[in-house]
C-alpha atoms as a PDB file:
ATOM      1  CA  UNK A   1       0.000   0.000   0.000  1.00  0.00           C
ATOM      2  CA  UNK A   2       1.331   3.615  -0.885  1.00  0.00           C
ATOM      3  CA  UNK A   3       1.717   6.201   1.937  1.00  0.00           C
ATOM      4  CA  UNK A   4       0.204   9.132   0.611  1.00  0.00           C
ATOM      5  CA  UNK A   5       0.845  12.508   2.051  1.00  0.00           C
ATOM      6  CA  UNK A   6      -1.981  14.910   3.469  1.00  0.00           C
ATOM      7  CA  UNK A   7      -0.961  18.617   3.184  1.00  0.00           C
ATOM      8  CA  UNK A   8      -2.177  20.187   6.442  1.00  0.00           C
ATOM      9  CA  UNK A   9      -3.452  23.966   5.825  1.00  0.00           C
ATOM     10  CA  UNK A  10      -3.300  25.441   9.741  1.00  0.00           C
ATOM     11  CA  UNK A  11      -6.058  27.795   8.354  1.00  0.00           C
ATOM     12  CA  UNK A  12      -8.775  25.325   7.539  1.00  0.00           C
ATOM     13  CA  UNK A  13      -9.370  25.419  11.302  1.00  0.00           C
ATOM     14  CA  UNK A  14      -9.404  28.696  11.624  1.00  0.00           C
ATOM     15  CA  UNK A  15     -11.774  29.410   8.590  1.00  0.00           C
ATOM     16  CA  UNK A  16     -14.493  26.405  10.021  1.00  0.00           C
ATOM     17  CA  UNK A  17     -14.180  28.288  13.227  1.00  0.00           C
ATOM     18  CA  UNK A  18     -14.472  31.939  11.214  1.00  0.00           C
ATOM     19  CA  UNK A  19     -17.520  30.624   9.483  1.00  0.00           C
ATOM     20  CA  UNK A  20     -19.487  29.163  12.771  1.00  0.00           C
ATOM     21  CA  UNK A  21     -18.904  33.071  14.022  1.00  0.00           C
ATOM     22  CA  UNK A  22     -20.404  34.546  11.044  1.00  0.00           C
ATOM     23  CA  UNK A  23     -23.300  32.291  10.676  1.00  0.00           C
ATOM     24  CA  UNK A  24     -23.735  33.466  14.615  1.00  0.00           C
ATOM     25  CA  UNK A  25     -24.297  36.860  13.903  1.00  0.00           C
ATOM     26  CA  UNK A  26     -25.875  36.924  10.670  1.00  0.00           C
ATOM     27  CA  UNK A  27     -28.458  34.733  12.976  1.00  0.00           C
ATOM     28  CA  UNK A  28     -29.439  38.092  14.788  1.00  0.00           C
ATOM     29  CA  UNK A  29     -26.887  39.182  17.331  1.00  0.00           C
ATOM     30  CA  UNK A  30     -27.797  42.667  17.077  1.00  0.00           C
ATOM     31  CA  UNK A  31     -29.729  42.508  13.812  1.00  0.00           C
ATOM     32  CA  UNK A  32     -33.112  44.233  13.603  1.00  0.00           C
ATOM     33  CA  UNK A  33     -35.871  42.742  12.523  1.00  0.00           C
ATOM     34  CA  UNK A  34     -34.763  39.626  10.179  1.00  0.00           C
ATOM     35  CA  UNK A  35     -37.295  37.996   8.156  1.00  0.00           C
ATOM     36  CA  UNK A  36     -37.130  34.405   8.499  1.00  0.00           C
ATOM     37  CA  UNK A  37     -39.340  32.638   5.626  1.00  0.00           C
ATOM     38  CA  UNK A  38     -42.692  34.341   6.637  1.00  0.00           C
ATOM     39  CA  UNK A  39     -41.957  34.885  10.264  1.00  0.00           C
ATOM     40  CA  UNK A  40     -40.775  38.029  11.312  1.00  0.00           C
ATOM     41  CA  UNK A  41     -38.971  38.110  14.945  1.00  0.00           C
ATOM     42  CA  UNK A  42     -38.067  41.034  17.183  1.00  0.00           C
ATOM     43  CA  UNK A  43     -34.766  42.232  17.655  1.00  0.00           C
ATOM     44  CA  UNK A  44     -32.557  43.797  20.085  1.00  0.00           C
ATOM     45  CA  UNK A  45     -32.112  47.480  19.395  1.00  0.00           C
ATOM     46  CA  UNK A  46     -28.968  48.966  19.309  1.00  0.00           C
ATOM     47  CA  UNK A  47     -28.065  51.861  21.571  1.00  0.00           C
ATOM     48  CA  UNK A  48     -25.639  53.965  22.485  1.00  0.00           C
ATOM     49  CA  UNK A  49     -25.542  55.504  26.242  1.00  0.00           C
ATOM     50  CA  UNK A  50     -23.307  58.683  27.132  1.00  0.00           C
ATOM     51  CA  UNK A  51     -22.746  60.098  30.461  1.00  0.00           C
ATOM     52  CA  UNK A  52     -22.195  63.855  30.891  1.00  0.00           C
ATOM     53  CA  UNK A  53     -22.210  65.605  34.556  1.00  0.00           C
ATOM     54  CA  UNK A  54     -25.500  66.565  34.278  1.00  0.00           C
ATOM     55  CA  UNK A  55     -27.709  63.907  32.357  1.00  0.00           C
ATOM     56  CA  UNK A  56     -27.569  60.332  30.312  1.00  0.00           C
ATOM     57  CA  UNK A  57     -27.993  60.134  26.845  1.00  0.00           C
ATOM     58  CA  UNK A  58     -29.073  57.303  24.764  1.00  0.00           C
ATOM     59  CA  UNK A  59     -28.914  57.050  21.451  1.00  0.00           C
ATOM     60  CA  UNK A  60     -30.586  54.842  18.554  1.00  0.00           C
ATOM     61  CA  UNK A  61     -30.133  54.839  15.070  1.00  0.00           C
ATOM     62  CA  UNK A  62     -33.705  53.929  13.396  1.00  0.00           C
ATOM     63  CA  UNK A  63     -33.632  54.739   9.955  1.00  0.00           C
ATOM     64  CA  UNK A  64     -37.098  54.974   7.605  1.00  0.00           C
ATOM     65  CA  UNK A  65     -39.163  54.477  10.481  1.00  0.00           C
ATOM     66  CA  UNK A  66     -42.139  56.965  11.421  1.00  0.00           C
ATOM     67  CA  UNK A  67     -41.042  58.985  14.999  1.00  0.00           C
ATOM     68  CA  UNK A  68     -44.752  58.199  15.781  1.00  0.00           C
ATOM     69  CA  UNK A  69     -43.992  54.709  15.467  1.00  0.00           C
ATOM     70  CA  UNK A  70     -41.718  54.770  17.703  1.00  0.00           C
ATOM     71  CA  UNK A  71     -42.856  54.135  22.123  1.00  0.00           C
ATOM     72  CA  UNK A  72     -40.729  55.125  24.759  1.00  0.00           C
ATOM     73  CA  UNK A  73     -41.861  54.284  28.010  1.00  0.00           C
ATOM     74  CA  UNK A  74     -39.879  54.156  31.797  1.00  0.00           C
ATOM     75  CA  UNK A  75     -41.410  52.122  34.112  1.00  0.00           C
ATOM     76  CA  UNK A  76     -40.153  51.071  37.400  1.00  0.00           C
ATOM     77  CA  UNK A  77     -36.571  52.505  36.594  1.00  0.00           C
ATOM     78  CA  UNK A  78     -36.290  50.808  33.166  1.00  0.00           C
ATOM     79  CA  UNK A  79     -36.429  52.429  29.801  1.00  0.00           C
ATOM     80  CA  UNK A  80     -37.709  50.941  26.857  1.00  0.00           C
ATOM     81  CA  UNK A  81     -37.746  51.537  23.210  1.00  0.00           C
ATOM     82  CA  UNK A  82     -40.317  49.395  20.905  1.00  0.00           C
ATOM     83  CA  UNK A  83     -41.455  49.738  17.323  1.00  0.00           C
ATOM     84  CA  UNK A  84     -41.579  47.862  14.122  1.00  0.00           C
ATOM     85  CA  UNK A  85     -40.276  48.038  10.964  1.00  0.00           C
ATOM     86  CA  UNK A  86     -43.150  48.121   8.254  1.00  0.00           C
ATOM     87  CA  UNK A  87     -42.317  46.660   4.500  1.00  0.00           C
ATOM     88  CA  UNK A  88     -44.531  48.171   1.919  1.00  0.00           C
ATOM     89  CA  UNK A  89     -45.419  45.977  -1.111  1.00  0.00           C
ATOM     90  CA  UNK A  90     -45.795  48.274  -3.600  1.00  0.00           C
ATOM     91  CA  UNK A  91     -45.231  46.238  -7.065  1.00  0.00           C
ATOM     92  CA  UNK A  92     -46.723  42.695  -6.985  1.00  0.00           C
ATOM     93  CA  UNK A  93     -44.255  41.642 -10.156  1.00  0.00           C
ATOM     94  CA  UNK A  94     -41.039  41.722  -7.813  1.00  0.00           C
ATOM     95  CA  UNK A  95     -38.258  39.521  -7.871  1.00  0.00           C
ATOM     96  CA  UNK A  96     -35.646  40.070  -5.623  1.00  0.00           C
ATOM     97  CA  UNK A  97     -32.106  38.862  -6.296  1.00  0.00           C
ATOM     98  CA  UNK A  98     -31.486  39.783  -2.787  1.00  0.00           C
ATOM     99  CA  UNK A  99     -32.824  40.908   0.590  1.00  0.00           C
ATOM    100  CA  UNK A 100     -30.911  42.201   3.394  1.00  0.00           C
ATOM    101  CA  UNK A 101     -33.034  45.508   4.527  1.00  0.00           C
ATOM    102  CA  UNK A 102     -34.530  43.881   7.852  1.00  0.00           C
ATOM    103  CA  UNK A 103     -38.550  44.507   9.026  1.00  0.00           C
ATOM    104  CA  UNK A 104     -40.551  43.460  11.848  1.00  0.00           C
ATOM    105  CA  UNK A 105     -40.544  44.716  15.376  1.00  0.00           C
ATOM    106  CA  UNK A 106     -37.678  45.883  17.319  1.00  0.00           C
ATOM    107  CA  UNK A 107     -37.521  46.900  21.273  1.00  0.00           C
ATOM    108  CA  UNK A 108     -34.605  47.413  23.695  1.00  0.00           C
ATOM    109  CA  UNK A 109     -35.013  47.709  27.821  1.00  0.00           C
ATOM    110  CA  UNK A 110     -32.429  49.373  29.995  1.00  0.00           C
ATOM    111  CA  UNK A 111     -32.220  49.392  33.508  1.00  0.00           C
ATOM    112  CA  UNK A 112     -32.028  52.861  34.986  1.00  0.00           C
ATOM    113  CA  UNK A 113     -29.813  54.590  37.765  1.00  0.00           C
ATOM    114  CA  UNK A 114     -32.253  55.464  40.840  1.00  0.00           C
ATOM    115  CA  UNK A 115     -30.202  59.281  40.214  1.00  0.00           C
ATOM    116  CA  UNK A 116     -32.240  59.429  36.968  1.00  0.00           C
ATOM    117  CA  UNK A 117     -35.195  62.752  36.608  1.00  0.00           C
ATOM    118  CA  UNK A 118     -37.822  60.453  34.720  1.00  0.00           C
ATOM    119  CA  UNK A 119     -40.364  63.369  35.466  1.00  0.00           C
ATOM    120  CA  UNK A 120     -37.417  65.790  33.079  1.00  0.00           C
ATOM    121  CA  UNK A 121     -36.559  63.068  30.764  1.00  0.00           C
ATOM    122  CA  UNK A 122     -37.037  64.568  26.669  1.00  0.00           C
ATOM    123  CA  UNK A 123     -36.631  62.911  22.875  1.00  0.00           C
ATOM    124  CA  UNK A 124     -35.610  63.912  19.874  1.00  0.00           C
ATOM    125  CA  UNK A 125     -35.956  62.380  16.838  1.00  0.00           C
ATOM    126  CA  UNK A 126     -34.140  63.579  14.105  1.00  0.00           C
ATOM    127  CA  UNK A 127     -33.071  62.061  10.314  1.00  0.00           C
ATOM    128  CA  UNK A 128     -32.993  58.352  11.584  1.00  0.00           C
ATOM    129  CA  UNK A 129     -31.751  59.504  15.074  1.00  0.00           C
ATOM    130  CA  UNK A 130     -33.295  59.205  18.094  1.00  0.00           C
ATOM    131  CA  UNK A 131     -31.901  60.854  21.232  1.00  0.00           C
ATOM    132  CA  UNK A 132     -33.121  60.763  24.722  1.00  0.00           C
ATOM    133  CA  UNK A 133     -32.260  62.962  27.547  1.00  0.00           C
ATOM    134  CA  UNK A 134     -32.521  61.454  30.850  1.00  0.00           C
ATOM    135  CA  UNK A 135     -31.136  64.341  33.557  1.00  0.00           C
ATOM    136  CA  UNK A 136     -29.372  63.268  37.068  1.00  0.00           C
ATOM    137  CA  UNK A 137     -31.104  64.384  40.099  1.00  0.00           C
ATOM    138  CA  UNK A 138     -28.978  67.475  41.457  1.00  0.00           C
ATOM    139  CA  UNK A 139     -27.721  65.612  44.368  1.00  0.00           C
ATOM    140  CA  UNK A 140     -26.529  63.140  41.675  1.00  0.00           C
ATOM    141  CA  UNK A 141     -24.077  65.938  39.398  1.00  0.00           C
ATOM    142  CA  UNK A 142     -20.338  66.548  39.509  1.00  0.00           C
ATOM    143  CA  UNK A 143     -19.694  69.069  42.239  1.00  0.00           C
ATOM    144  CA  UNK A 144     -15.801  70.099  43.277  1.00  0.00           C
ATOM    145  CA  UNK A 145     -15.440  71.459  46.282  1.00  0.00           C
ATOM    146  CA  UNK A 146     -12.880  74.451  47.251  1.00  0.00           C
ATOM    147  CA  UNK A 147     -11.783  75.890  50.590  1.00  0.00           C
ATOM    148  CA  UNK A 148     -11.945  79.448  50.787  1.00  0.00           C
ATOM    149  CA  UNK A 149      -9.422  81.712  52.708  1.00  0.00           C
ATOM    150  CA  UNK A 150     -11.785  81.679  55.888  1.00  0.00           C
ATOM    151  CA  UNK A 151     -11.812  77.605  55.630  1.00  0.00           C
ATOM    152  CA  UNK A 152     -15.167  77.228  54.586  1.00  0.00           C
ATOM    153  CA  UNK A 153     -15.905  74.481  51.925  1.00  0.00           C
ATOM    154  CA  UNK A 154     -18.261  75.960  49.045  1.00  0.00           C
ATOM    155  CA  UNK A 155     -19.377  73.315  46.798  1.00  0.00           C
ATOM    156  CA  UNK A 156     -19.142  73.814  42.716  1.00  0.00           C
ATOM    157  CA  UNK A 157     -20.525  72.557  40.006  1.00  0.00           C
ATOM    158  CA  UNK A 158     -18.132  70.832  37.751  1.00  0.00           C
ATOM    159  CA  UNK A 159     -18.292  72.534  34.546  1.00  0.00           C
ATOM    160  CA  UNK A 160     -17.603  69.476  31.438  1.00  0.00           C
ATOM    161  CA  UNK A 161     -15.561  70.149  28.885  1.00  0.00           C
ATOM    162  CA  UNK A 162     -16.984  70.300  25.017  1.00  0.00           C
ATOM    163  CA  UNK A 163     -20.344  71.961  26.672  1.00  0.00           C
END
């Protein structure tokens, strides 16, 4: 019997284990609204959440979608954003070649800070872009504090830079 000789490519590993990832998140991590056949399932929404001295903001990209189609609620110290993602059948002669623009419904829930305002909390909803404004409880801001010539402590407001 012959020995035959197997090349061994070190990357063939590497590319089974490269195409297990990708089939993971073209499954949904973090994809809104993919159709699957005729089911449509919800998705995690992706946000962004700054902190300044004086408030949180979170922000969503949700392009072609309706502001009014859009709920925001806060409930018992957690935020949520919900919608859906309408497709309009327009032409009944389509064939599509492909189809990656993603429909159905969408929400994301995030647990609040108890130093949140929810009673000052605004939106804005602008080209694709919503942004929501969630102020910190005074108590709650930056403060420095600085000891005067006669010892006394006065208490500042820490002023961030950029704003």
């Amino acid at each position: 019997m012959p020995n035959t000789l197997t090349r061994w490519d070190p990357f063939a590993e590497f590319h089974s284990l490269r195409t297990a990832m990708d089939r993971l998140f073209d499954q949904g991590a973090g994809r809104v609204g993919m159709a699957r056949g005729d089911e449509l399932e919800a998705r995690t929404l992706g946000i962004d959440v700054v902190e300044t001295n004086d408030d949180y903001v979170v922000k969503a990209a949700i392009p072609g979608i309706d502001p009014k189609d859009v709920d925001i609620s806060i409930q018992d110290d957690v935020l949520t954003i919900s919608g859906k993602f309408e497709e309009k059948h327009e032409e009944k002669d389509q064939h599509y070649i492909r189809q990656e623009l993603s429909y159905g419904e969408f929400h994301r829930s995030l647990k609040l800070p108890p130093t949140v305002e929810v009673d000052k909390a605004n939106a804005k909803f602008e080209h694709g872009m919503l942004e929501l404004h969630l102020p910190k409880r005074p108590e709650a801001r930056a403060r420095s504090l600085k000891i005067t010539p006669q010892g006394v402590i006065e208490a500042e407001k820490q002023e961030q830079s950029g704003q």
